[in-house]
PDB file of N, CA and C in Angstrom:
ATOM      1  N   UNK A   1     113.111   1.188-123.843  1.00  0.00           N
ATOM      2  CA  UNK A   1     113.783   1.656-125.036  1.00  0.00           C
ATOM      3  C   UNK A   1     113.304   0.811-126.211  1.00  0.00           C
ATOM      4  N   UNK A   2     112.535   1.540-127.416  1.00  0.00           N
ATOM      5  CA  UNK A   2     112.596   0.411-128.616  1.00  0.00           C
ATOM      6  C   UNK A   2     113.613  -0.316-129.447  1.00  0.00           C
ATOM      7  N   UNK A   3     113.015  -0.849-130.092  1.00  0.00           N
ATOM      8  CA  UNK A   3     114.137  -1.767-130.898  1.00  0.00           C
ATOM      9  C   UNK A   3     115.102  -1.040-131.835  1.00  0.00           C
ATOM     10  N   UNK A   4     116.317  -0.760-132.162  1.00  0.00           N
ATOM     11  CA  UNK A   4     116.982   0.096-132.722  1.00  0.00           C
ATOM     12  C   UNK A   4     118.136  -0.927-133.593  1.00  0.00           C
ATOM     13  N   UNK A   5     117.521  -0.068-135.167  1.00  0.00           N
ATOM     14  CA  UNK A   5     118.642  -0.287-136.464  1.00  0.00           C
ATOM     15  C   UNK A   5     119.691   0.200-136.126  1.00  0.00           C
ATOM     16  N   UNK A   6     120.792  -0.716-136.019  1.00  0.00           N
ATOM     17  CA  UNK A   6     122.174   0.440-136.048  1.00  0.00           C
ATOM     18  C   UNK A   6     122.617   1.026-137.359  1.00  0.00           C
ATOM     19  N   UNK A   7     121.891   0.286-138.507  1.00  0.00           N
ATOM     20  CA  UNK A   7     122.644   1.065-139.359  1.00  0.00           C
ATOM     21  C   UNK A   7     121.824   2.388-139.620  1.00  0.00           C
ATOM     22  N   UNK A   8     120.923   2.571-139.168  1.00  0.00           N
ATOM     23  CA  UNK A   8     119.940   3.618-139.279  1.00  0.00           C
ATOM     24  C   UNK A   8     120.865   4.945-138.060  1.00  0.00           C
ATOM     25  N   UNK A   9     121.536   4.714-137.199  1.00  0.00           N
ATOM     26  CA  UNK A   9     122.249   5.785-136.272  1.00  0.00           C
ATOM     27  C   UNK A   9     122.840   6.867-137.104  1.00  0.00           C
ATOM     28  N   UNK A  10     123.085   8.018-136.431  1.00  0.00           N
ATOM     29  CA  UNK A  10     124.149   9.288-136.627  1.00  0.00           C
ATOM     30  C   UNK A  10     125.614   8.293-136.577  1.00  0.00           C
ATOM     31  N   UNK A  11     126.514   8.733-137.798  1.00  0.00           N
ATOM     32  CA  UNK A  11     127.539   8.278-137.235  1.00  0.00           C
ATOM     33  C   UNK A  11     128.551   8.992-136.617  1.00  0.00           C
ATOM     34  N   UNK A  12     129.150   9.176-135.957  1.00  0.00           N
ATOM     35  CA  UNK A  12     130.403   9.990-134.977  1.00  0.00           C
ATOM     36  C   UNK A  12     131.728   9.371-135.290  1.00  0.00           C
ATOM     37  N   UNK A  13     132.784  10.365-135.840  1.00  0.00           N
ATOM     38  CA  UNK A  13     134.256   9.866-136.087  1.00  0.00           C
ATOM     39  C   UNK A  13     134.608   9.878-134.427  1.00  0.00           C
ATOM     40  N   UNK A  14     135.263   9.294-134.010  1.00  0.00           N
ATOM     41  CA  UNK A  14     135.748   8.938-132.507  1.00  0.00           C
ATOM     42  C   UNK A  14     136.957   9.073-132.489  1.00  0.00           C
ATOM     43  N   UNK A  15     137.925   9.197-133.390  1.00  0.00           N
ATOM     44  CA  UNK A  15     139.562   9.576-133.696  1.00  0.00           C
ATOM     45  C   UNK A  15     139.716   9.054-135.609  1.00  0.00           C
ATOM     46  N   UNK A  16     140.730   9.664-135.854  1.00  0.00           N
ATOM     47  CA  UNK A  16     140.260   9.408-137.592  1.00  0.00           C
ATOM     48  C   UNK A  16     140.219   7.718-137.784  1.00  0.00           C
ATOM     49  N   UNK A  17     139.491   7.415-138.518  1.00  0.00           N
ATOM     50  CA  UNK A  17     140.220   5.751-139.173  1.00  0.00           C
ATOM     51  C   UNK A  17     139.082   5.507-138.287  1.00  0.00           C
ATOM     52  N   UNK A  18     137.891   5.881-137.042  1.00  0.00           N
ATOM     53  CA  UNK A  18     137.212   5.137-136.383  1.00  0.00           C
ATOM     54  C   UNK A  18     136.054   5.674-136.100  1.00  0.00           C
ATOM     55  N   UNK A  19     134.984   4.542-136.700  1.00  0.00           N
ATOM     56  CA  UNK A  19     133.173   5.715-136.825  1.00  0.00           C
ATOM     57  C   UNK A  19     132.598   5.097-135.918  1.00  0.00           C
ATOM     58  N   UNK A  20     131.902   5.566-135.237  1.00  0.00           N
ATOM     59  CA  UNK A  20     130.937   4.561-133.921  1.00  0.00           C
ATOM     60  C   UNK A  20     129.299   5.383-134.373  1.00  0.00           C
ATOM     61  N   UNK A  21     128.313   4.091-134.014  1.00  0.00           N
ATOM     62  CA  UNK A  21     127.269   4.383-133.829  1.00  0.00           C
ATOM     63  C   UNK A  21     127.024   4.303-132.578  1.00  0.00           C
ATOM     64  N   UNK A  22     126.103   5.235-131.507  1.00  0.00           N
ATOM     65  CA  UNK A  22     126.151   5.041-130.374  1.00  0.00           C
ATOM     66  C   UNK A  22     124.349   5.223-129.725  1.00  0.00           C
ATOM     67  N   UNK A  23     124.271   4.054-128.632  1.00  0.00           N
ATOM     68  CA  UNK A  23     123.265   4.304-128.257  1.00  0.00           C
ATOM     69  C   UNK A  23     123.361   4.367-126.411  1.00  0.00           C
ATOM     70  N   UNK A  24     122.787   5.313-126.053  1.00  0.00           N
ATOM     71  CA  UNK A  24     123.316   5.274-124.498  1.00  0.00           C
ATOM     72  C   UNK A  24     121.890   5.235-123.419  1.00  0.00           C
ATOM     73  N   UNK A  25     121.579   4.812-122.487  1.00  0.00           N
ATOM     74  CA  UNK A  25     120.921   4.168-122.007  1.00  0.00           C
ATOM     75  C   UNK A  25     120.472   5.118-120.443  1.00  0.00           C
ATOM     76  N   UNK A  26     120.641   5.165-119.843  1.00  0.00           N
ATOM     77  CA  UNK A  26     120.657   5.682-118.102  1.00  0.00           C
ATOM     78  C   UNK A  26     121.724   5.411-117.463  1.00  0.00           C
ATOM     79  N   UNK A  27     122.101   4.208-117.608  1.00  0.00           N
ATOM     80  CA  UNK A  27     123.318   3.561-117.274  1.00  0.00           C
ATOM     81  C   UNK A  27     124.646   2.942-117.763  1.00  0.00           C
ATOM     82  N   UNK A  28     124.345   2.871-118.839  1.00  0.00           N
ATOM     83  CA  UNK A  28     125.298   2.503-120.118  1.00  0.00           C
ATOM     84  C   UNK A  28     125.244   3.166-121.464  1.00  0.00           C
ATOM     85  N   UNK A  29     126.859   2.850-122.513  1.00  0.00           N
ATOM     86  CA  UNK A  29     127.051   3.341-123.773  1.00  0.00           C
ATOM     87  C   UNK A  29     127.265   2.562-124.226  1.00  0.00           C
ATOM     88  N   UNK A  30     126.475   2.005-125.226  1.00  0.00           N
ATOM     89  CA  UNK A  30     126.596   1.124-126.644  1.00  0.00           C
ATOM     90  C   UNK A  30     127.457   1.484-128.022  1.00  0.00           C
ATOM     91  N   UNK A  31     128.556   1.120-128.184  1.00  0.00           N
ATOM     92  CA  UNK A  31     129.087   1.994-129.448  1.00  0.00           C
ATOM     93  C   UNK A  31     129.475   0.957-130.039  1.00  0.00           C
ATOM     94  N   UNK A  32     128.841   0.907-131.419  1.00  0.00           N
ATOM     95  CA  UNK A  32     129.220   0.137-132.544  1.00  0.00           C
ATOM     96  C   UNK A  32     130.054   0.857-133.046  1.00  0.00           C
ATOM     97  N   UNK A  33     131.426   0.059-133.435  1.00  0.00           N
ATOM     98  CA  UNK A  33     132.496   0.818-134.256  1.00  0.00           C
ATOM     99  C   UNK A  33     133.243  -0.169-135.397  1.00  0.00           C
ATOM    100  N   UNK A  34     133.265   0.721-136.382  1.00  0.00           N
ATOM    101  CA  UNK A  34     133.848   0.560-137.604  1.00  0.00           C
ATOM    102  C   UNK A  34     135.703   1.162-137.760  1.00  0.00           C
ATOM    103  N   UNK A  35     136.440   0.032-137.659  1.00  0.00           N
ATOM    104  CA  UNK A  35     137.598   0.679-137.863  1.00  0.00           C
ATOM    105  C   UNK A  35     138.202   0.710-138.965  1.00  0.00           C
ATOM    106  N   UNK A  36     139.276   1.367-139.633  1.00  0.00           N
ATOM    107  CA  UNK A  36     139.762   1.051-140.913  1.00  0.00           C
ATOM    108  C   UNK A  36     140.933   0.631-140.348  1.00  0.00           C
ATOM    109  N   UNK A  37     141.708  -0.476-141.372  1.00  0.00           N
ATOM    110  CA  UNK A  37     142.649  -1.193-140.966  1.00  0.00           C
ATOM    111  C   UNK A  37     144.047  -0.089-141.616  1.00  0.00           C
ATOM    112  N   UNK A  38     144.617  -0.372-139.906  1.00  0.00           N
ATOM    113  CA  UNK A  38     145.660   0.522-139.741  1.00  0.00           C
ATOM    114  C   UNK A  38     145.212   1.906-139.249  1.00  0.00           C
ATOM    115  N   UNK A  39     144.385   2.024-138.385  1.00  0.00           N
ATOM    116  CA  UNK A  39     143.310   3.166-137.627  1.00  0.00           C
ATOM    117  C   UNK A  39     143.373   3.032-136.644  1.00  0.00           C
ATOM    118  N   UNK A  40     144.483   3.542-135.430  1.00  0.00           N
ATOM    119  CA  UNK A  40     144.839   3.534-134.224  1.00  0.00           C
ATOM    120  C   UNK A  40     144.311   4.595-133.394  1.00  0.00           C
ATOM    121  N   UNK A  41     143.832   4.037-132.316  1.00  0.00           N
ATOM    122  CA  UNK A  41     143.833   5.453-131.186  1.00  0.00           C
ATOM    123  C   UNK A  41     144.758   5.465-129.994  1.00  0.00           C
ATOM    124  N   UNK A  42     145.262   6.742-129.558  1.00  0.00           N
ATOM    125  CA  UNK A  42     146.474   6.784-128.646  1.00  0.00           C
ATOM    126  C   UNK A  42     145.717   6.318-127.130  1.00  0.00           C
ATOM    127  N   UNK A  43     146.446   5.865-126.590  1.00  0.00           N
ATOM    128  CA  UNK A  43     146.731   5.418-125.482  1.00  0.00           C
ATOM    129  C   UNK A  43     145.526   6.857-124.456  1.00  0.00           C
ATOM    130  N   UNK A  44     144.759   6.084-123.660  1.00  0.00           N
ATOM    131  CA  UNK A  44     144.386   7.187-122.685  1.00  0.00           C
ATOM    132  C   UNK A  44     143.484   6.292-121.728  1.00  0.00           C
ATOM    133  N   UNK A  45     142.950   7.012-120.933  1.00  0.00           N
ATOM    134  CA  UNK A  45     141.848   6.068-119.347  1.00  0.00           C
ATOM    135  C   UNK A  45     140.759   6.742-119.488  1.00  0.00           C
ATOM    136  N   UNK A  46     140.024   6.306-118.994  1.00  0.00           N
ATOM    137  CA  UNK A  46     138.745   7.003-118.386  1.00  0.00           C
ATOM    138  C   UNK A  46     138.198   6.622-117.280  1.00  0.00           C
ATOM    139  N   UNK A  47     137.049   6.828-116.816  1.00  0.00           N
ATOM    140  CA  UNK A  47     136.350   5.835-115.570  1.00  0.00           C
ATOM    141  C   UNK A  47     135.174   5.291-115.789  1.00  0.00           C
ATOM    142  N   UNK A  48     135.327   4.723-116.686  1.00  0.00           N
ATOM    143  CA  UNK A  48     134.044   3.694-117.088  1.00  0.00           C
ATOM    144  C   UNK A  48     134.814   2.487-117.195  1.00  0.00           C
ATOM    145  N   UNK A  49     133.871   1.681-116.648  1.00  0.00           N
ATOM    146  CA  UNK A  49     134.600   0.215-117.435  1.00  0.00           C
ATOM    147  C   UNK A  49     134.282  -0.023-118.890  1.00  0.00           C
ATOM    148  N   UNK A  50     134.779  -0.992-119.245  1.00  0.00           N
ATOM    149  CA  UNK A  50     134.576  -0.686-121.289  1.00  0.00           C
ATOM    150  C   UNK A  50     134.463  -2.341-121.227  1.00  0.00           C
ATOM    151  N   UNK A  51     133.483  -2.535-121.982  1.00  0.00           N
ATOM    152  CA  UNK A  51     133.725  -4.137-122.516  1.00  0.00           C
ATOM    153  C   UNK A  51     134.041  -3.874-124.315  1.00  0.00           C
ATOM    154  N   UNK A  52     134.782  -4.378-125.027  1.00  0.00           N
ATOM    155  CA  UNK A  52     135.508  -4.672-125.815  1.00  0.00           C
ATOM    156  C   UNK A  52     135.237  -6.083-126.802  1.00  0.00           C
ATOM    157  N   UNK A  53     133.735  -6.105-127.733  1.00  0.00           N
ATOM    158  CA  UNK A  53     133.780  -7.230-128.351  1.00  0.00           C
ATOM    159  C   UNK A  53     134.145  -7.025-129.538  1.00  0.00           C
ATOM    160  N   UNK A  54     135.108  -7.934-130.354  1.00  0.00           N
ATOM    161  CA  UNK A  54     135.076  -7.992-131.990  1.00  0.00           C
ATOM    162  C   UNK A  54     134.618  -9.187-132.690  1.00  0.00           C
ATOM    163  N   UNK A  55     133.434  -8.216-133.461  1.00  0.00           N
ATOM    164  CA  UNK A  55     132.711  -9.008-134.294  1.00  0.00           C
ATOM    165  C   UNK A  55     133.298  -9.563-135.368  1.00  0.00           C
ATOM    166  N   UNK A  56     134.132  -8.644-136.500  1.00  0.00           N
ATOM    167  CA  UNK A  56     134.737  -8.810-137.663  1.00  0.00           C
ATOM    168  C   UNK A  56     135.860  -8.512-137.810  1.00  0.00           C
ATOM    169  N   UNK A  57     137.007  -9.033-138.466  1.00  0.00           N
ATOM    170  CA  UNK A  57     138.318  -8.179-138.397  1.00  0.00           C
ATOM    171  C   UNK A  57     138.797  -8.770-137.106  1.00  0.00           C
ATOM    172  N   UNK A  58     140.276  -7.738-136.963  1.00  0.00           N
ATOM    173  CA  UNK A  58     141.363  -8.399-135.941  1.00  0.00           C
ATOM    174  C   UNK A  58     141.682  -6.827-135.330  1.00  0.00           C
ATOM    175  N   UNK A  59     141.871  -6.786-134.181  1.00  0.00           N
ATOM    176  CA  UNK A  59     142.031  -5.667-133.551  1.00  0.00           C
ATOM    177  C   UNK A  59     143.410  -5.535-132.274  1.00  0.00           C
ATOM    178  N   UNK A  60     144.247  -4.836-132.608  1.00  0.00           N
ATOM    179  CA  UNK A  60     145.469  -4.622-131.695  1.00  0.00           C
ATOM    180  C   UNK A  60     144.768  -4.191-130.405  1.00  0.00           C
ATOM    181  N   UNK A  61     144.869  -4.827-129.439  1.00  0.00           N
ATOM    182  CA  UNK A  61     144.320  -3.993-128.509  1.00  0.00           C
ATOM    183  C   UNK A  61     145.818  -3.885-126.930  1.00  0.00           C
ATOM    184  N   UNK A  62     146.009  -2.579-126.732  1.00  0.00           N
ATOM    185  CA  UNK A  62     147.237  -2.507-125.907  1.00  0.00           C
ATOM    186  C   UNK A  62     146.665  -2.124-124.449  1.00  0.00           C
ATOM    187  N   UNK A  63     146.804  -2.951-123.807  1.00  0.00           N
ATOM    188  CA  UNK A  63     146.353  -2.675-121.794  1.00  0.00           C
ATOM    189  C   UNK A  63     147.155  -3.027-121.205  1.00  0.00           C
ATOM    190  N   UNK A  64     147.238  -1.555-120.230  1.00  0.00           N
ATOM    191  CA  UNK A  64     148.183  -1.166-119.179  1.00  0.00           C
ATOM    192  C   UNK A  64     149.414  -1.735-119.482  1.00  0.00           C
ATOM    193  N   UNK A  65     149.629  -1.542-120.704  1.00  0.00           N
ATOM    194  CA  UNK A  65     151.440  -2.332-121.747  1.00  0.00           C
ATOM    195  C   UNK A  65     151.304  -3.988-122.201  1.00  0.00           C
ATOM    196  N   UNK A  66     150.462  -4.380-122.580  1.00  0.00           N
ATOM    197  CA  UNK A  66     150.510  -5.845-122.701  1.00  0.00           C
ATOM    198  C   UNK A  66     149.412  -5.698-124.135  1.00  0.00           C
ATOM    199  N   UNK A  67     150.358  -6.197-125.021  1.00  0.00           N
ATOM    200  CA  UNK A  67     149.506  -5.975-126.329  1.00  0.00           C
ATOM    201  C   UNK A  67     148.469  -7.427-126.701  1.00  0.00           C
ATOM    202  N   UNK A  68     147.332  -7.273-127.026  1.00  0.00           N
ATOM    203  CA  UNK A  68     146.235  -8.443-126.908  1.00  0.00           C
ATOM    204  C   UNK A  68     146.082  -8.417-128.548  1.00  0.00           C
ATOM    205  N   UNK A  69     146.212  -9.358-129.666  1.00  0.00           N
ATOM    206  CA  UNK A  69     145.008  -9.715-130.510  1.00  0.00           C
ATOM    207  C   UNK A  69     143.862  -9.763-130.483  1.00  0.00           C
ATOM    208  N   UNK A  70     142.952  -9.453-130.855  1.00  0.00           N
ATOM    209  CA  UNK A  70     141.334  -9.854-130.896  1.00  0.00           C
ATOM    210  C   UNK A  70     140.817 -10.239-132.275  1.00  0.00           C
ATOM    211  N   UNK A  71     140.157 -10.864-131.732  1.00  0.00           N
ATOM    212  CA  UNK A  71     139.641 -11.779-133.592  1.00  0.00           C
ATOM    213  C   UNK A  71     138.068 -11.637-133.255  1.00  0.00           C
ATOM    214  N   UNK A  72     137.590 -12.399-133.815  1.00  0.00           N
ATOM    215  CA  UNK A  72     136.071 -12.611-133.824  1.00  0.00           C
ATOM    216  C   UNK A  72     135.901 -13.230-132.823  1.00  0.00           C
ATOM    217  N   UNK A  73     134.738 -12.983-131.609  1.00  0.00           N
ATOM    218  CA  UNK A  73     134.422 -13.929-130.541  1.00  0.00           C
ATOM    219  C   UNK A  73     135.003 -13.140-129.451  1.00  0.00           C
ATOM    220  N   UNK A  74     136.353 -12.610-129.669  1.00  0.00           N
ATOM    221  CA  UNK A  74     137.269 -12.379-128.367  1.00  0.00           C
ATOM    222  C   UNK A  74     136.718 -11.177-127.780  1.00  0.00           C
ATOM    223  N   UNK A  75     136.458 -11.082-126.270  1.00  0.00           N
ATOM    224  CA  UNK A  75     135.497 -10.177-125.582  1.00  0.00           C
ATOM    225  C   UNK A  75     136.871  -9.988-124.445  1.00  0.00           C
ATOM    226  N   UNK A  76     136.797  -8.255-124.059  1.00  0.00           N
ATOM    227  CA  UNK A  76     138.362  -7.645-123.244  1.00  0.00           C
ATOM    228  C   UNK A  76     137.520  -6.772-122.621  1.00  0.00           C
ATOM    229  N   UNK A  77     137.534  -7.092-120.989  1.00  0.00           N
ATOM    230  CA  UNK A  77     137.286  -6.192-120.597  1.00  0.00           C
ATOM    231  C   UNK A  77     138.470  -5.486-119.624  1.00  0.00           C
ATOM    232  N   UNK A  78     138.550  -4.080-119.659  1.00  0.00           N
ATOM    233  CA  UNK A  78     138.997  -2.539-119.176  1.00  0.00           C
ATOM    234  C   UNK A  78     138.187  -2.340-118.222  1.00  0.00           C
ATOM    235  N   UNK A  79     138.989  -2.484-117.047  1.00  0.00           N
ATOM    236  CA  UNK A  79     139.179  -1.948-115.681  1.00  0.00           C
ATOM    237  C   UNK A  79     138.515  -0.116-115.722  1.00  0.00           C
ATOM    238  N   UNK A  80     137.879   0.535-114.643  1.00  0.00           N
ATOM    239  CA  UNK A  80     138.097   1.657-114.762  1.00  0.00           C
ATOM    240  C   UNK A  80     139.437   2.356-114.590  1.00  0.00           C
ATOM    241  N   UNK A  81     140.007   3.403-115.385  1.00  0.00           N
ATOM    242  CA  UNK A  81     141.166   4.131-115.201  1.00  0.00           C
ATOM    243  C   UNK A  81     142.760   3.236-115.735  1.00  0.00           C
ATOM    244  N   UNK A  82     142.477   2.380-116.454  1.00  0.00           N
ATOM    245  CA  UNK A  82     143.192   1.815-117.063  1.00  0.00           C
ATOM    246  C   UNK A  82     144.048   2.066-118.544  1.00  0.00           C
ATOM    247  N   UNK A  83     145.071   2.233-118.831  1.00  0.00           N
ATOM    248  CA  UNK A  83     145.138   2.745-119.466  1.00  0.00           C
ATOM    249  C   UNK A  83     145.341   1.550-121.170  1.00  0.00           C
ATOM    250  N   UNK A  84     145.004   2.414-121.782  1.00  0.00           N
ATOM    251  CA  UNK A  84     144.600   1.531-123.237  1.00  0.00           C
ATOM    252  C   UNK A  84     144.879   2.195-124.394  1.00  0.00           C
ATOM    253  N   UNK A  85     145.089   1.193-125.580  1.00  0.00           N
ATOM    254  CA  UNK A  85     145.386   2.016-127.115  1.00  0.00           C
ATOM    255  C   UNK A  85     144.925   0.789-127.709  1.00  0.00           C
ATOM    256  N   UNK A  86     144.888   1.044-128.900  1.00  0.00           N
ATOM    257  CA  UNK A  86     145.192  -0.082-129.988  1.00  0.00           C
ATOM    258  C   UNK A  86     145.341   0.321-131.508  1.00  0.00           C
ATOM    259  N   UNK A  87     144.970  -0.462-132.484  1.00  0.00           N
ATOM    260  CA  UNK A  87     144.760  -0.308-134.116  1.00  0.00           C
ATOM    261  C   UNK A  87     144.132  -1.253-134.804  1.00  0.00           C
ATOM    262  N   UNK A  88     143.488  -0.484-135.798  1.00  0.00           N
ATOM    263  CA  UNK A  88     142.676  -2.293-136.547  1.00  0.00           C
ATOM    264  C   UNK A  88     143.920  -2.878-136.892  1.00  0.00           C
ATOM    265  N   UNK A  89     144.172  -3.977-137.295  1.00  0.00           N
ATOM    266  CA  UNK A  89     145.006  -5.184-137.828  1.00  0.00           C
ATOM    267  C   UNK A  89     144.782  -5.085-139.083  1.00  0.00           C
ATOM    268  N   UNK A  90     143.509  -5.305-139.259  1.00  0.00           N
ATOM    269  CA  UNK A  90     142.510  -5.482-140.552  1.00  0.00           C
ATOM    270  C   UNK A  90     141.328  -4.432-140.166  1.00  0.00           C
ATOM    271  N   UNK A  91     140.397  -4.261-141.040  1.00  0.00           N
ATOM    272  CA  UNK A  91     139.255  -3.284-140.947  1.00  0.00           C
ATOM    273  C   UNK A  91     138.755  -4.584-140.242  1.00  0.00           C
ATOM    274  N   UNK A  92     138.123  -3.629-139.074  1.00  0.00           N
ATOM    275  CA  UNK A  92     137.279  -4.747-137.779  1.00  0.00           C
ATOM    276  C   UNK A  92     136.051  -3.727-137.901  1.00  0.00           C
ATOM    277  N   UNK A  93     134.994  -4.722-137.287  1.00  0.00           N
ATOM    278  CA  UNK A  93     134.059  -4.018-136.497  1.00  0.00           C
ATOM    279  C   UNK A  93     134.117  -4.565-134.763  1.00  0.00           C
ATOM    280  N   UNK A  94     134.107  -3.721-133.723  1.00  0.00           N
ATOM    281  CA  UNK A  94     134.132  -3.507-132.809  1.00  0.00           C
ATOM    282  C   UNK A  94     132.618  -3.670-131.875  1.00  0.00           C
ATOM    283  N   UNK A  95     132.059  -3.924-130.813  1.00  0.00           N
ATOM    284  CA  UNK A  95     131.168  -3.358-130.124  1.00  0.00           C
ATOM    285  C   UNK A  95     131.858  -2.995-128.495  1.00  0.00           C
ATOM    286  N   UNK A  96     131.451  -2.059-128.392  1.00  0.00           N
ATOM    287  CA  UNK A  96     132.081  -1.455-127.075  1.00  0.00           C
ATOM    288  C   UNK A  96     130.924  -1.187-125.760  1.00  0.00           C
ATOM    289  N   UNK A  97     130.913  -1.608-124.799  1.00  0.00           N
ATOM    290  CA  UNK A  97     129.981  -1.270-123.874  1.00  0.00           C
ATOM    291  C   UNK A  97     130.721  -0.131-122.695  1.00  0.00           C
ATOM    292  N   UNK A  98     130.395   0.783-122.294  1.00  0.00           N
ATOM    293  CA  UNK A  98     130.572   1.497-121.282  1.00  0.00           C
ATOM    294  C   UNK A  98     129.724   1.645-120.028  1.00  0.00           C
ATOM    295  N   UNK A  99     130.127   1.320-119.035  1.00  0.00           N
ATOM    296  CA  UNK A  99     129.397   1.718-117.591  1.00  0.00           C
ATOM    297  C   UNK A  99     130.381   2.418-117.199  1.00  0.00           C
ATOM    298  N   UNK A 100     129.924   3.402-116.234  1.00  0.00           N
ATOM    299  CA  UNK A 100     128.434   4.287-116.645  1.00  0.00           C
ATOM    300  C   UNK A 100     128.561   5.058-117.740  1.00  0.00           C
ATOM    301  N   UNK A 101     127.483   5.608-118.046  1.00  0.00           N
ATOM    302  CA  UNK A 101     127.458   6.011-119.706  1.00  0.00           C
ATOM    303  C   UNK A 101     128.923   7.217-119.629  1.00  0.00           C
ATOM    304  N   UNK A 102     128.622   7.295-121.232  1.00  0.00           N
ATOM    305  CA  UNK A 102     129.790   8.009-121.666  1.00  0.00           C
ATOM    306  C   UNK A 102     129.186   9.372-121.848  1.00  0.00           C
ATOM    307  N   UNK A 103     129.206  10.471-121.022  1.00  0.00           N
ATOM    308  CA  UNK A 103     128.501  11.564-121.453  1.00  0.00           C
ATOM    309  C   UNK A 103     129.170  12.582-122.459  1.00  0.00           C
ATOM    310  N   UNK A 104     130.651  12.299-122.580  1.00  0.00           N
ATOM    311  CA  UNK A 104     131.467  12.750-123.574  1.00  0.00           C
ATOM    312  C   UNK A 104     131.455  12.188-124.955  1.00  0.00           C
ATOM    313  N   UNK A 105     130.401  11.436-125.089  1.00  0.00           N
ATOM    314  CA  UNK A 105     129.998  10.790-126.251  1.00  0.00           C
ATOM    315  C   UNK A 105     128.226  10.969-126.569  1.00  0.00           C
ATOM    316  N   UNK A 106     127.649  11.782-125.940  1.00  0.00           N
ATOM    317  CA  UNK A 106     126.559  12.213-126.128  1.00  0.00           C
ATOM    318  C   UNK A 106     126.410  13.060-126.756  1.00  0.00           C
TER     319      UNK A 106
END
């Protein structure tokens, strides 16, 4: 795979208040996301595992009922079939990894 600008990507709204750039692999989904603060998504699972880094900003993040802060640095990873929500705090940027890819995001 070559070297890839993210700011150069398609961007995709992912629920309102939240834009992801996404790059997906054979085996994995890369999604850079931009949230606006106070830009929640409801609660739901899937079967990928998700890794969960925030770069910028502060991010509510809610698993399987146990509500987490995330700041800069803080890396969460999601179980497959787990269930999850959150909201920006502040406008965050996000990076999200998925195994195995997300084909509902293709």
């Amino acid at each position: 795979m070559p070297l890839i600008t993210v700011s150069t990507l398609p961007i995709r709204e992912i629920f309102p208040g939240l834009r992801a750039r996404l790059i997906h692999t054979d085996r994995v989904s890369h999604s850079w996301v931009e949230v606006d603060a106070g830009a929640a998504f409801p609660e739901h699972r899937h079967p990928h595992e998700q890794i969960v880094s925030v770069l910028e900003g502060e991010l509510e993040l809610v698993v399987d009922g146990t509500v987490h802060r995330l700041k800069p640095g803080a890396v969460f990873v999601i179980p497959p079939e787990v269930p999850h929500s959150g909201r920006g705090v502040t406008a965050c940027t996000v990076l999200d990894a998925f195994a195995p890819v997300r084909e509902d995001y293709r």
